[in-house]
C-alpha atoms as a PDB file:
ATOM      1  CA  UNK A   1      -9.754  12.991 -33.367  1.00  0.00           C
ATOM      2  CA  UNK A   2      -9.530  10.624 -30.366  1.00  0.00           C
ATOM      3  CA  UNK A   3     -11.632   7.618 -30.612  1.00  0.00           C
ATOM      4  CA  UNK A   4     -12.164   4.254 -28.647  1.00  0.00           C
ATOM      5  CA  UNK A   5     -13.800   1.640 -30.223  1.00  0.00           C
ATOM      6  CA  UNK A   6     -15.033  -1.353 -28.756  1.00  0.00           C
ATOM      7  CA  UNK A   7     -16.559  -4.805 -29.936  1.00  0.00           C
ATOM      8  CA  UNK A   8     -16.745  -8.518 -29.137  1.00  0.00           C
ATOM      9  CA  UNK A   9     -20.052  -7.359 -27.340  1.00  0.00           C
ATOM     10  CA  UNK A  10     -22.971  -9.993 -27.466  1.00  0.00           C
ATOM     11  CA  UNK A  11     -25.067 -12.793 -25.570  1.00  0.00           C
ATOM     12  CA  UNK A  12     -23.417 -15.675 -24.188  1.00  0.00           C
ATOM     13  CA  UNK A  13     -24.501 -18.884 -22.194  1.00  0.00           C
ATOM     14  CA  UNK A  14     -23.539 -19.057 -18.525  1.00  0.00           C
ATOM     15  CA  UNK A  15     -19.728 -20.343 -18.646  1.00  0.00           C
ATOM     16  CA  UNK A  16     -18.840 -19.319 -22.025  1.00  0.00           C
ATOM     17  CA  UNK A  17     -16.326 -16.917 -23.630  1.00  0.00           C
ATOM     18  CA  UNK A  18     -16.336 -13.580 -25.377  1.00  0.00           C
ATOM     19  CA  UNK A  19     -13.073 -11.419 -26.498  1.00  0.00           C
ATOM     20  CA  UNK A  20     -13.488  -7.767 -26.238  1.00  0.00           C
ATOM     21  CA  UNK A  21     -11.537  -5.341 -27.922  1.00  0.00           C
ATOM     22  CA  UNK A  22     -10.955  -1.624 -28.147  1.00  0.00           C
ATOM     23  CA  UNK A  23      -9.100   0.116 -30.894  1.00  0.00           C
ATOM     24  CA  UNK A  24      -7.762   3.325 -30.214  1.00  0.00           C
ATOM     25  CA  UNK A  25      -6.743   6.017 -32.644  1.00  0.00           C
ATOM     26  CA  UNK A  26      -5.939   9.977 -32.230  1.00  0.00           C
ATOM     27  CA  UNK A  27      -3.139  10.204 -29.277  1.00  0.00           C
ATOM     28  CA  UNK A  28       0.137   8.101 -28.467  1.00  0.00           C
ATOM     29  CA  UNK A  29      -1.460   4.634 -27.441  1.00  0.00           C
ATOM     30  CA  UNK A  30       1.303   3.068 -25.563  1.00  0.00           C
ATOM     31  CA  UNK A  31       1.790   5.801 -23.465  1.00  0.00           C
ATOM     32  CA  UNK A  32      -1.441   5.318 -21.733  1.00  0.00           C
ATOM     33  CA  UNK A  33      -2.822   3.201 -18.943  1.00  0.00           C
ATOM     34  CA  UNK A  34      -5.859   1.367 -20.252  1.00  0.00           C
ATOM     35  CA  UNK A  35      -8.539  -0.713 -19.561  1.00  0.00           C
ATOM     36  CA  UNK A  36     -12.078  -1.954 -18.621  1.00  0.00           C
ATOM     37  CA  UNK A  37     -15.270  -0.910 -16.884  1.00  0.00           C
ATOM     38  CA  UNK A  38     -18.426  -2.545 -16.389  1.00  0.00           C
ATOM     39  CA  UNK A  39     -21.939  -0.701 -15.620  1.00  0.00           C
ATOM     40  CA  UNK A  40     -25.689  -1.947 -15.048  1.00  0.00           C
ATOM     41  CA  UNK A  41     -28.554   0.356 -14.870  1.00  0.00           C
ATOM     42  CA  UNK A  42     -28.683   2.500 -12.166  1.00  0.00           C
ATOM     43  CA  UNK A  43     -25.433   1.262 -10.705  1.00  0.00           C
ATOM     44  CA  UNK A  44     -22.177   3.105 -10.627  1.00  0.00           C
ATOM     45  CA  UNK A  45     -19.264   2.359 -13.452  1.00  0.00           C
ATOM     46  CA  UNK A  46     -16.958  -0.530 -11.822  1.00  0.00           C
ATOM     47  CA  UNK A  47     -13.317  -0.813 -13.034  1.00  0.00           C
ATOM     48  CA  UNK A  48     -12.944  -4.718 -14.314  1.00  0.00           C
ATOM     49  CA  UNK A  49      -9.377  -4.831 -14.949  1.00  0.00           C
ATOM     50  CA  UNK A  50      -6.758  -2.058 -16.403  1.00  0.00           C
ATOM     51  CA  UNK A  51      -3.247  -2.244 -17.373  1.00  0.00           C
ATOM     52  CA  UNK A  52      -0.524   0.139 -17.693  1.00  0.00           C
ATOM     53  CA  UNK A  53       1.572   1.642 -20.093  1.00  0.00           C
ATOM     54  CA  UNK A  54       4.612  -0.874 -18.614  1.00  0.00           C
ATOM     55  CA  UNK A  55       1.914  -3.872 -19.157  1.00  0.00           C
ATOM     56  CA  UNK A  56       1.067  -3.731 -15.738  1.00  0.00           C
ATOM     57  CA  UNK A  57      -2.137  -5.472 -14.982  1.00  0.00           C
ATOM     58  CA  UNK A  58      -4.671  -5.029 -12.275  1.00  0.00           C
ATOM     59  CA  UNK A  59      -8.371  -6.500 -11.844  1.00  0.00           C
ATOM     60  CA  UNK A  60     -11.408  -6.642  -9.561  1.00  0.00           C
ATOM     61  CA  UNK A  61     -11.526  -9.809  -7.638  1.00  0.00           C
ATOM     62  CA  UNK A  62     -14.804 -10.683  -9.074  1.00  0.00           C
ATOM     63  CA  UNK A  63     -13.254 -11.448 -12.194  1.00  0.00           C
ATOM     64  CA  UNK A  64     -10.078 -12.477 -10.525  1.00  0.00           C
ATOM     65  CA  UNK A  65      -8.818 -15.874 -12.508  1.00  0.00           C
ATOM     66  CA  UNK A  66     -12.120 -15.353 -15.259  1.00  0.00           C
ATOM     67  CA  UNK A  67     -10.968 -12.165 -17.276  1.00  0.00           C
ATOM     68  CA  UNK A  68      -7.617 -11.473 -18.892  1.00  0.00           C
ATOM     69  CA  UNK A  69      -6.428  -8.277 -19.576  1.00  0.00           C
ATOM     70  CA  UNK A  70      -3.931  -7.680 -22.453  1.00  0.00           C
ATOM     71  CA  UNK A  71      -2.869  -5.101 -24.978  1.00  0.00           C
ATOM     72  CA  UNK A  72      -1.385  -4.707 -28.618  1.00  0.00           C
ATOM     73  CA  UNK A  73       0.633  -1.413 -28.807  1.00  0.00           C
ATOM     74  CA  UNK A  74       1.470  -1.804 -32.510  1.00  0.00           C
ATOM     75  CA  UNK A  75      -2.517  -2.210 -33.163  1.00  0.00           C
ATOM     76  CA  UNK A  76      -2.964   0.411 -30.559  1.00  0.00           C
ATOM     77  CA  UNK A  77      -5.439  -2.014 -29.220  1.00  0.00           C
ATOM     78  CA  UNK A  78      -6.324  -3.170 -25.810  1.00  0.00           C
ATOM     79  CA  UNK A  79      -8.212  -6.918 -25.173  1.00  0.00           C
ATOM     80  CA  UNK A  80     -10.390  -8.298 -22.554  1.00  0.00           C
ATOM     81  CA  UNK A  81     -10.504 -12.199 -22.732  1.00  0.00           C
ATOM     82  CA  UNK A  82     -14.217 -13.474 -20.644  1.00  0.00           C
ATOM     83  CA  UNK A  83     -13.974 -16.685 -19.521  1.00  0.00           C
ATOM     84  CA  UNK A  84     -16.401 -18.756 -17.567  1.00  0.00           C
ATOM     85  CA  UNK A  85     -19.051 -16.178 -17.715  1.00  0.00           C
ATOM     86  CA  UNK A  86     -21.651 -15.615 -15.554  1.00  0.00           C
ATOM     87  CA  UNK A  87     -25.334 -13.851 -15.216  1.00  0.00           C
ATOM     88  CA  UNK A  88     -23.956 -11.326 -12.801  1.00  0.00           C
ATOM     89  CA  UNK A  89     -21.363 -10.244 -15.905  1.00  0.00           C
ATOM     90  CA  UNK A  90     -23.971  -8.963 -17.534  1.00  0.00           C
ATOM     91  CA  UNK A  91     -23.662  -4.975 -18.551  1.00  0.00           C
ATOM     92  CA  UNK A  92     -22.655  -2.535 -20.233  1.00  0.00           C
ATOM     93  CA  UNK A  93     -18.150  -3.004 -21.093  1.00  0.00           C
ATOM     94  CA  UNK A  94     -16.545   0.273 -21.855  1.00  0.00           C
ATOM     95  CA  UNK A  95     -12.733   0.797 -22.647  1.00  0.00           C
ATOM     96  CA  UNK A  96     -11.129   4.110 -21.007  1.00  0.00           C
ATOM     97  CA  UNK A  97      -7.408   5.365 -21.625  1.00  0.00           C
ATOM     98  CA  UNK A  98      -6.078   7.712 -19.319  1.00  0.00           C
ATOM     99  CA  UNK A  99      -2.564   9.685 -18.937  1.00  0.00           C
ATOM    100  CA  UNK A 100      -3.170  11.609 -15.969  1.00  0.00           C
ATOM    101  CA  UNK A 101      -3.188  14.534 -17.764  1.00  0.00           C
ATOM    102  CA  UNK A 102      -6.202  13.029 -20.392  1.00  0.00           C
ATOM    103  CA  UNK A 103      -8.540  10.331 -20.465  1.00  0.00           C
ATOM    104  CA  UNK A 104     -11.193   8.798 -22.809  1.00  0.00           C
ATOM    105  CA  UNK A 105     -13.932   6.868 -22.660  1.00  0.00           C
ATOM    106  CA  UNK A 106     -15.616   4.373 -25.513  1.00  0.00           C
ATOM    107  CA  UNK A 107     -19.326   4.510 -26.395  1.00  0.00           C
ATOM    108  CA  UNK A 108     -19.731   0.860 -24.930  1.00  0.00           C
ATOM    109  CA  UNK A 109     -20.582  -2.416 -25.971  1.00  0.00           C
ATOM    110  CA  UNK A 110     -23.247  -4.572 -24.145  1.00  0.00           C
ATOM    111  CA  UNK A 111     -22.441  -8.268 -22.872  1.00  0.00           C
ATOM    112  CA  UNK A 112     -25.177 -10.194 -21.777  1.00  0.00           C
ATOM    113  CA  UNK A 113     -24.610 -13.316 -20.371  1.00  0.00           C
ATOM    114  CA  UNK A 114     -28.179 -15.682 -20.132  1.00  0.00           C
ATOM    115  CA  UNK A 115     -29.173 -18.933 -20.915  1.00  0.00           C
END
């Protein structure tokens, strides 16, 4: 049974940190491109940052220099290190592992970033 599990969700001031992480289990991790979206109500699923199967990174430039990307094949986990956080972070983070033959999607974890 495939399964994405993410957590490190919570509130945070205005320029503080939170870890994510996502723990996969049920296919061959490190084959996989991972990474992270972002969605608020009513808006459309953003990509934050992925990274490949080759540890291969890419990110939106509105975390550009905030959020680190970063992955753990032999925990068959995948990170997302928030720095200097801000309102406009606030949403929903979900992890997503794709193939191009599959992909999955985790249930979500909320981040809300207020003061």
């Amino acid at each position: 049974q495939v399964q994405l599990v993410e957590s490190g969700g919570g509130l945070v001031q205005p320029g503080g940190s939170l870890r994510l992480s996502c723990a996969a289990s049920g296919f061959v991790f490190s084959t996989y491109n991972v990474g992270w979206y972002r969605q608020l109500p009513g808006r459309q699923r953003e990509l934050v940052a992925t990274i490949s199967s080759s540890s291969g990174t890419n990110s939106a430039d509105s975390v550009k220099g905030r959020f680190t990307i970063s992955r753990d094949n032999a925990k068959n986990t995948v990170y997302l290190q928030m720095n200097s956080l801000k309102p406009e972070d606030t949403a929903v983070y979900y992890c997503h592992a794709n193939s191009g033959w599959h992909q999955y999607w985790g249930q979500g974890t909320q981040v809300t970033v207020s003061s």
